[in-house]
N, C-alpha and C. Protein backbone atom coordinates (compact mmCIF):
# COMPACT_ATOMS: atom_id res chain seq x y z
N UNK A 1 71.61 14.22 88.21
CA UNK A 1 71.72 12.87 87.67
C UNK A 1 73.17 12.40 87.83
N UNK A 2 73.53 11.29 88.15
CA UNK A 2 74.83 10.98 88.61
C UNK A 2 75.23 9.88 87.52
N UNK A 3 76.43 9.57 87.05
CA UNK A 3 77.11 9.38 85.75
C UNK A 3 77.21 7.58 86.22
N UNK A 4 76.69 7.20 85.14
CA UNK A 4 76.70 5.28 85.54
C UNK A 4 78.02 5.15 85.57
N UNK A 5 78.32 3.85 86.47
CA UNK A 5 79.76 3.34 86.39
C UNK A 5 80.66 3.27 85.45
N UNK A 6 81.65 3.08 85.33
CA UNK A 6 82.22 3.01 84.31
C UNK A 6 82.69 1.38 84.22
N UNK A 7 82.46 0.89 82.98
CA UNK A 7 82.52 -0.52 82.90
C UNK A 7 83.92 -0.67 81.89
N UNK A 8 84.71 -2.01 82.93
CA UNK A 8 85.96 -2.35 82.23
C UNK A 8 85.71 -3.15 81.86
N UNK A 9 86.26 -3.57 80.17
CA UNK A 9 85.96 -5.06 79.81
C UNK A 9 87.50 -5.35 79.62
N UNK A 10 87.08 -6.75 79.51
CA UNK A 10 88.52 -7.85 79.37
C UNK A 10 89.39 -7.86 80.57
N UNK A 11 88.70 -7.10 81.49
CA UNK A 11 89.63 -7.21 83.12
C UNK A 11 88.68 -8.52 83.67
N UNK A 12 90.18 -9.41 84.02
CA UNK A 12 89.76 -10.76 84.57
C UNK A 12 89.48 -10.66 85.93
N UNK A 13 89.29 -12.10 86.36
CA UNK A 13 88.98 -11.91 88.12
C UNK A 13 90.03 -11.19 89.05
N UNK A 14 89.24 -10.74 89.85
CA UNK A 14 90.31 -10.03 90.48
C UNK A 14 91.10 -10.81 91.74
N UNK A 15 92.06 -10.23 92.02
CA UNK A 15 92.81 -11.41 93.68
C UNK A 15 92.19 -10.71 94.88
N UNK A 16 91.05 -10.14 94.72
CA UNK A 16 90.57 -9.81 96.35
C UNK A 16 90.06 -11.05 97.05
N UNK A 17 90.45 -11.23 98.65
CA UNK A 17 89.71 -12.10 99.21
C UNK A 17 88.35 -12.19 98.97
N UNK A 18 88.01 -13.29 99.19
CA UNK A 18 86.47 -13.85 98.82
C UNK A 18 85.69 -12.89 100.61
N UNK A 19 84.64 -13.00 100.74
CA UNK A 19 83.98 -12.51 101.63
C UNK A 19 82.49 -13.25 102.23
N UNK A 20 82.93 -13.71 103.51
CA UNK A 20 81.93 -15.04 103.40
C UNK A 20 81.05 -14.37 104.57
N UNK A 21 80.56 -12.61 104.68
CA UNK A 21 79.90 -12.22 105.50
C UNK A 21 80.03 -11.93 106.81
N UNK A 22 81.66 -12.10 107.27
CA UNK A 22 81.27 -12.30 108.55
C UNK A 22 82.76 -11.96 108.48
N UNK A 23 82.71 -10.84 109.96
CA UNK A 23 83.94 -9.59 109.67
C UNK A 23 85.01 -10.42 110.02
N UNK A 24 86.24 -10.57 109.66
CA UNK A 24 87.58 -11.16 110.32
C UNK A 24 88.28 -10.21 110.88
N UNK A 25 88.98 -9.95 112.03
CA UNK A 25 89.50 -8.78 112.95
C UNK A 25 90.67 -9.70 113.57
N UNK A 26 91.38 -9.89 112.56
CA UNK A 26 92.84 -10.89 112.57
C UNK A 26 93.43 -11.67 111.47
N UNK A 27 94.57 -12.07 111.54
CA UNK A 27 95.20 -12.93 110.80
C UNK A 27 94.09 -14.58 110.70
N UNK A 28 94.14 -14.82 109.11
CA UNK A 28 93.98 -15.92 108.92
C UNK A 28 94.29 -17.18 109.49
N UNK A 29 93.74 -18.24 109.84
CA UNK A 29 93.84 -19.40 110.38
C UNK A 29 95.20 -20.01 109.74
N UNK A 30 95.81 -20.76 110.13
CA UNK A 30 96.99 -21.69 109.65
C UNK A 30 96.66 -23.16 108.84
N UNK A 31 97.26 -23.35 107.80
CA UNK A 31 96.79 -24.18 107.49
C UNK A 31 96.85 -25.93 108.23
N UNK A 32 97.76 -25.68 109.36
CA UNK A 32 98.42 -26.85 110.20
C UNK A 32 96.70 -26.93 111.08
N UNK A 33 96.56 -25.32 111.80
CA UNK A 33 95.45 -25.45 112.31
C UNK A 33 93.68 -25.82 111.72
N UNK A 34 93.61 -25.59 110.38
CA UNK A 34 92.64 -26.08 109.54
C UNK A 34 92.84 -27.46 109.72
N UNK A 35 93.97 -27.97 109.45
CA UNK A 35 94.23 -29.39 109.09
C UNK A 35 94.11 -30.23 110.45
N UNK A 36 94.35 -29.96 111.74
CA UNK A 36 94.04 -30.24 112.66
C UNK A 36 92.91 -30.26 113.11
N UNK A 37 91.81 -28.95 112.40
CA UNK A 37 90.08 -28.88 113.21
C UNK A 37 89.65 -30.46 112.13
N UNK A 38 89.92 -30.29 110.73
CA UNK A 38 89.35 -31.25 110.29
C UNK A 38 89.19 -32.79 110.85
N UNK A 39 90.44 -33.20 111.43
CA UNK A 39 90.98 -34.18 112.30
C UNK A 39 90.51 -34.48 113.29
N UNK A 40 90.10 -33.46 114.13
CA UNK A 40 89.65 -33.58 115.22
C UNK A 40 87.97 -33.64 115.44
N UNK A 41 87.91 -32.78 113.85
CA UNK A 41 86.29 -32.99 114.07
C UNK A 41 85.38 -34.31 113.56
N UNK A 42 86.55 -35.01 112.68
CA UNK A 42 86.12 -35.92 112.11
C UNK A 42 86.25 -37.64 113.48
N UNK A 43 87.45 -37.06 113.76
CA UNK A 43 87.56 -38.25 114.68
C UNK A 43 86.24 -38.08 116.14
N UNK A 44 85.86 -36.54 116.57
CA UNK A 44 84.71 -36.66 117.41
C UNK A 44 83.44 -36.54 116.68
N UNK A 45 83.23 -36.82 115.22
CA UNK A 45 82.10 -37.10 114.54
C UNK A 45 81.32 -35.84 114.62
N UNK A 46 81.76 -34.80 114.46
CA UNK A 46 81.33 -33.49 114.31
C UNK A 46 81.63 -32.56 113.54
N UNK A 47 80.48 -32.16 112.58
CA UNK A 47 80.76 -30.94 111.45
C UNK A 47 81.11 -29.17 112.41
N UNK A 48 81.88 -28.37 111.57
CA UNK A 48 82.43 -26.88 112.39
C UNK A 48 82.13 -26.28 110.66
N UNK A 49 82.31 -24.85 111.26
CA UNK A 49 82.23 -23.55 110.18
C UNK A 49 83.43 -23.16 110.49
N UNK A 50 84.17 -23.39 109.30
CA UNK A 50 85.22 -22.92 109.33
C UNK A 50 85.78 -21.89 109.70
N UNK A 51 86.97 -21.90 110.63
CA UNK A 51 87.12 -20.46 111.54
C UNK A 51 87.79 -19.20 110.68
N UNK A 52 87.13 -18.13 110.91
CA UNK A 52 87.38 -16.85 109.65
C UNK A 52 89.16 -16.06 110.79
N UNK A 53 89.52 -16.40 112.02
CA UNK A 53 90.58 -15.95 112.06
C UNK A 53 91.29 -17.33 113.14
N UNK A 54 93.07 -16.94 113.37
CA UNK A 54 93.35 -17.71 114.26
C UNK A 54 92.86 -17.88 115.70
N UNK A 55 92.71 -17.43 116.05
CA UNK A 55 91.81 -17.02 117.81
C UNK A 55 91.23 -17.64 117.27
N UNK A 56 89.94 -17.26 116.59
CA UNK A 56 88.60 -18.26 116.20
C UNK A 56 88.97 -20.15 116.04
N UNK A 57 89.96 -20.19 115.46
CA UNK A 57 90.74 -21.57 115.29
C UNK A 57 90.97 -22.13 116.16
N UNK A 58 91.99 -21.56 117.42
CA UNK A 58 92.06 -21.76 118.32
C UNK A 58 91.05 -21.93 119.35
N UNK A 59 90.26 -21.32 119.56
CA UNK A 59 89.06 -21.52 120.59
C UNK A 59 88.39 -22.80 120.01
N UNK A 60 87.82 -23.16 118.65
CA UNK A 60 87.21 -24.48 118.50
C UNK A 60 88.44 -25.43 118.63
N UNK A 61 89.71 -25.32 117.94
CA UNK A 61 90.40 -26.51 118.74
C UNK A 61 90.45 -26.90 120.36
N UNK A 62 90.35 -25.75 120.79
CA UNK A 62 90.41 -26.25 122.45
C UNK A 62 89.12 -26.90 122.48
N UNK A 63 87.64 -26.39 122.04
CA UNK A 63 86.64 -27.08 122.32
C UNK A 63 86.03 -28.47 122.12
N UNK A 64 87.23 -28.51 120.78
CA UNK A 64 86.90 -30.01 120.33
C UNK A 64 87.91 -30.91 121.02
N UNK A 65 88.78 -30.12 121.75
CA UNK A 65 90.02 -31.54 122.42
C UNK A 65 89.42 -31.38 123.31
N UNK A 66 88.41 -31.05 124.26
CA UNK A 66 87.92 -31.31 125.09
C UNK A 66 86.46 -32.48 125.10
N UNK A 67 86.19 -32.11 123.71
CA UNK A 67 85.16 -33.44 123.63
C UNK A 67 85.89 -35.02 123.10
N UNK A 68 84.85 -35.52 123.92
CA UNK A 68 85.64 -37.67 123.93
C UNK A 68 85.70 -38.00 122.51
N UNK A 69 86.79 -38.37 122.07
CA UNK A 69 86.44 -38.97 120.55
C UNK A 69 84.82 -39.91 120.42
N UNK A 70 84.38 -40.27 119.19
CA UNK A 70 83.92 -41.24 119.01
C UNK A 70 84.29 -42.81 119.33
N UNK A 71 83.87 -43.68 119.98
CA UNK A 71 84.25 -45.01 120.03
C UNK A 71 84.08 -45.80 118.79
N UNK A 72 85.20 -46.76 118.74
CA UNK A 72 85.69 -47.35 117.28
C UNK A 72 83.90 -48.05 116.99
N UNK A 73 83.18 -48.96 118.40
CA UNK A 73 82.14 -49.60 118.12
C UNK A 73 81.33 -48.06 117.29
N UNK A 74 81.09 -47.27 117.97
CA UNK A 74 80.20 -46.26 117.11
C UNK A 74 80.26 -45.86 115.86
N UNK A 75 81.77 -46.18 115.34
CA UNK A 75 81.91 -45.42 114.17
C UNK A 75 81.85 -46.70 113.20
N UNK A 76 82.03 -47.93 113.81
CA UNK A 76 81.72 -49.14 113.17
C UNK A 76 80.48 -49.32 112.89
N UNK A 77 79.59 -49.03 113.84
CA UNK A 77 77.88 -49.06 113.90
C UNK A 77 77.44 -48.12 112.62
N UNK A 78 78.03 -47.02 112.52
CA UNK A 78 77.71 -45.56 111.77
C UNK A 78 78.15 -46.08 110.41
N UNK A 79 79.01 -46.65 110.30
CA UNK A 79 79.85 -46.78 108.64
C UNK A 79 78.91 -48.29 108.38
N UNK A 80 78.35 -49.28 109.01
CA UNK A 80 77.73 -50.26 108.89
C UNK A 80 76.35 -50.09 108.26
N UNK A 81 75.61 -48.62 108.73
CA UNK A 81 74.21 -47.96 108.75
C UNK A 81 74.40 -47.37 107.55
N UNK A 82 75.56 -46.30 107.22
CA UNK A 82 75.69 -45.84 105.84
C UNK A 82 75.70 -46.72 104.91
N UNK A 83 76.12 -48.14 104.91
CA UNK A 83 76.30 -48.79 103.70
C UNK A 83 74.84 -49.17 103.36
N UNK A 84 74.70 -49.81 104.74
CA UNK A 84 73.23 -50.90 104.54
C UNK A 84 72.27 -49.79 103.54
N UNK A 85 72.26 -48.61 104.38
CA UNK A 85 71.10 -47.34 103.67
C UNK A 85 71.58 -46.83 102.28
N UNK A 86 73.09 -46.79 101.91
CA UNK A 86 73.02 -46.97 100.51
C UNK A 86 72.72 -48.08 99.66
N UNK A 87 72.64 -49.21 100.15
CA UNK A 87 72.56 -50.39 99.44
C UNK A 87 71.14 -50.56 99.12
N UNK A 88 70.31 -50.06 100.34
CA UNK A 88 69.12 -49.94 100.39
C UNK A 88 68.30 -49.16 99.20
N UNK A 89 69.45 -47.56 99.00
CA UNK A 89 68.54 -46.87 98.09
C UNK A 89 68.91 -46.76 96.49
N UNK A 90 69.66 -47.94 96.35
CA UNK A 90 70.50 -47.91 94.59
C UNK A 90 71.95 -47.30 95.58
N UNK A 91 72.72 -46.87 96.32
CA UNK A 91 73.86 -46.23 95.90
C UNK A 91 73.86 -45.22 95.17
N UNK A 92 73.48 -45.29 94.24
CA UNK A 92 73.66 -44.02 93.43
C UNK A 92 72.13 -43.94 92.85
N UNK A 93 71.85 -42.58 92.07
CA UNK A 93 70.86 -41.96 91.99
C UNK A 93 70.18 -43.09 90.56
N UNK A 94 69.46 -43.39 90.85
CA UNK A 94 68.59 -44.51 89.72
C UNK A 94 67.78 -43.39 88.44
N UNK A 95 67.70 -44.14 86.81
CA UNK A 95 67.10 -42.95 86.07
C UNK A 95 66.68 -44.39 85.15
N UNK A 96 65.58 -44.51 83.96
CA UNK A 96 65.34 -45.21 82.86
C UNK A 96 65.92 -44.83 81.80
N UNK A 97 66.23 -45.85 80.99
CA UNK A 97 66.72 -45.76 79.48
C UNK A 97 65.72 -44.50 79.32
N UNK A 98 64.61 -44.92 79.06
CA UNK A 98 63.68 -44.34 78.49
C UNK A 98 63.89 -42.75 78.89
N UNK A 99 64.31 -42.04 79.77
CA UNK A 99 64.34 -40.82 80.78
C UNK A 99 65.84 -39.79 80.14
N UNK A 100 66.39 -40.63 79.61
CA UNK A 100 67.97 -39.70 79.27
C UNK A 100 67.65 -40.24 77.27
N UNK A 101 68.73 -39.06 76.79
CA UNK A 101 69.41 -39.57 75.28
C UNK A 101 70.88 -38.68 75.49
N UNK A 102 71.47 -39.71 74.54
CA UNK A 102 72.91 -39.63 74.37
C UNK A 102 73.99 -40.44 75.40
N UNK A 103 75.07 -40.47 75.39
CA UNK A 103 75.77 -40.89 76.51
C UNK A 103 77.14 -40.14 77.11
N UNK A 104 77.29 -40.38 78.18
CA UNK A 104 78.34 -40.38 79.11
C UNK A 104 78.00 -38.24 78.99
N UNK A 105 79.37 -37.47 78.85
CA UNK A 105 78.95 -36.49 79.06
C UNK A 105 78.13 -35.47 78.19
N UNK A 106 77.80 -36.01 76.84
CA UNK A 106 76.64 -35.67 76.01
C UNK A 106 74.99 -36.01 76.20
N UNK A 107 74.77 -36.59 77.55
CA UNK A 107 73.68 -37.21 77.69
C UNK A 107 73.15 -36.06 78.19
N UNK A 108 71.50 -35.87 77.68
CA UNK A 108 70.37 -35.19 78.56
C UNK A 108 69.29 -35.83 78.69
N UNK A 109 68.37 -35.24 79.42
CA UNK A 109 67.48 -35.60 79.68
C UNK A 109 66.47 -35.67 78.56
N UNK A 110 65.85 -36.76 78.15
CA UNK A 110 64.22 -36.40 77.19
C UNK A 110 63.65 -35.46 77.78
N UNK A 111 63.17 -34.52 76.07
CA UNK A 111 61.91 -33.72 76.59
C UNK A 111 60.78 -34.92 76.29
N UNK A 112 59.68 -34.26 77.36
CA UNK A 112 58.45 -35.20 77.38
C UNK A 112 56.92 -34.70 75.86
């Protein structure tokens, strides 16, 4: 029979890196280079997974300076379509008096 763990209490979080599954085999990305994929991905209208080392950083920056930005008409067309379709659906999420009690951050929902 093998002896259960031993449990520490009142030990807070610890400073180990977080672990998002997927091995890193290098130095961390830069934050100049984060700040640049965001830039670049936003101006060619394209979401990325954030790169787990620099190489990795580097290879999607080259891939994305190789794709054409978006054209201003497209992104005019795109930000024109987002509004109309929020305007369309409330903007924000619609509920009845009748459906909540209390207000602002004390509010819940009625039970039925």
């Amino acid at each position: 029979m093998t002896p259960a763990p031993a449990v520490v209490r009142g030990a807070g979080m610890s400073d180990h890196p977080q672990h998002t599954g997927r091995p890193s085999s290098g130095p961390r990305p830069t934050a100049k280079q984060q700040a640049y994929l965001r830039r670049l991905a936003l101006a060619r209208g394209v979401s990325f997974t954030p790169p787990a080392t620099k190489a990795e950083a580097s290879r999607l920056i080259d891939e994305l300076k190789r794709r054409r930005p978006d054209s201003a008409a497209d992104v005019r067309r795109e930000r024109k379509q987002v509004i109309a379709d929020m305007d369309h659906l409330g903007g924000a999420p619609r509920f009845r008096d009748d459906e909540v009690e209390g207000y602002g951050s004390s509010a819940t929902w009625k039970r039925s």
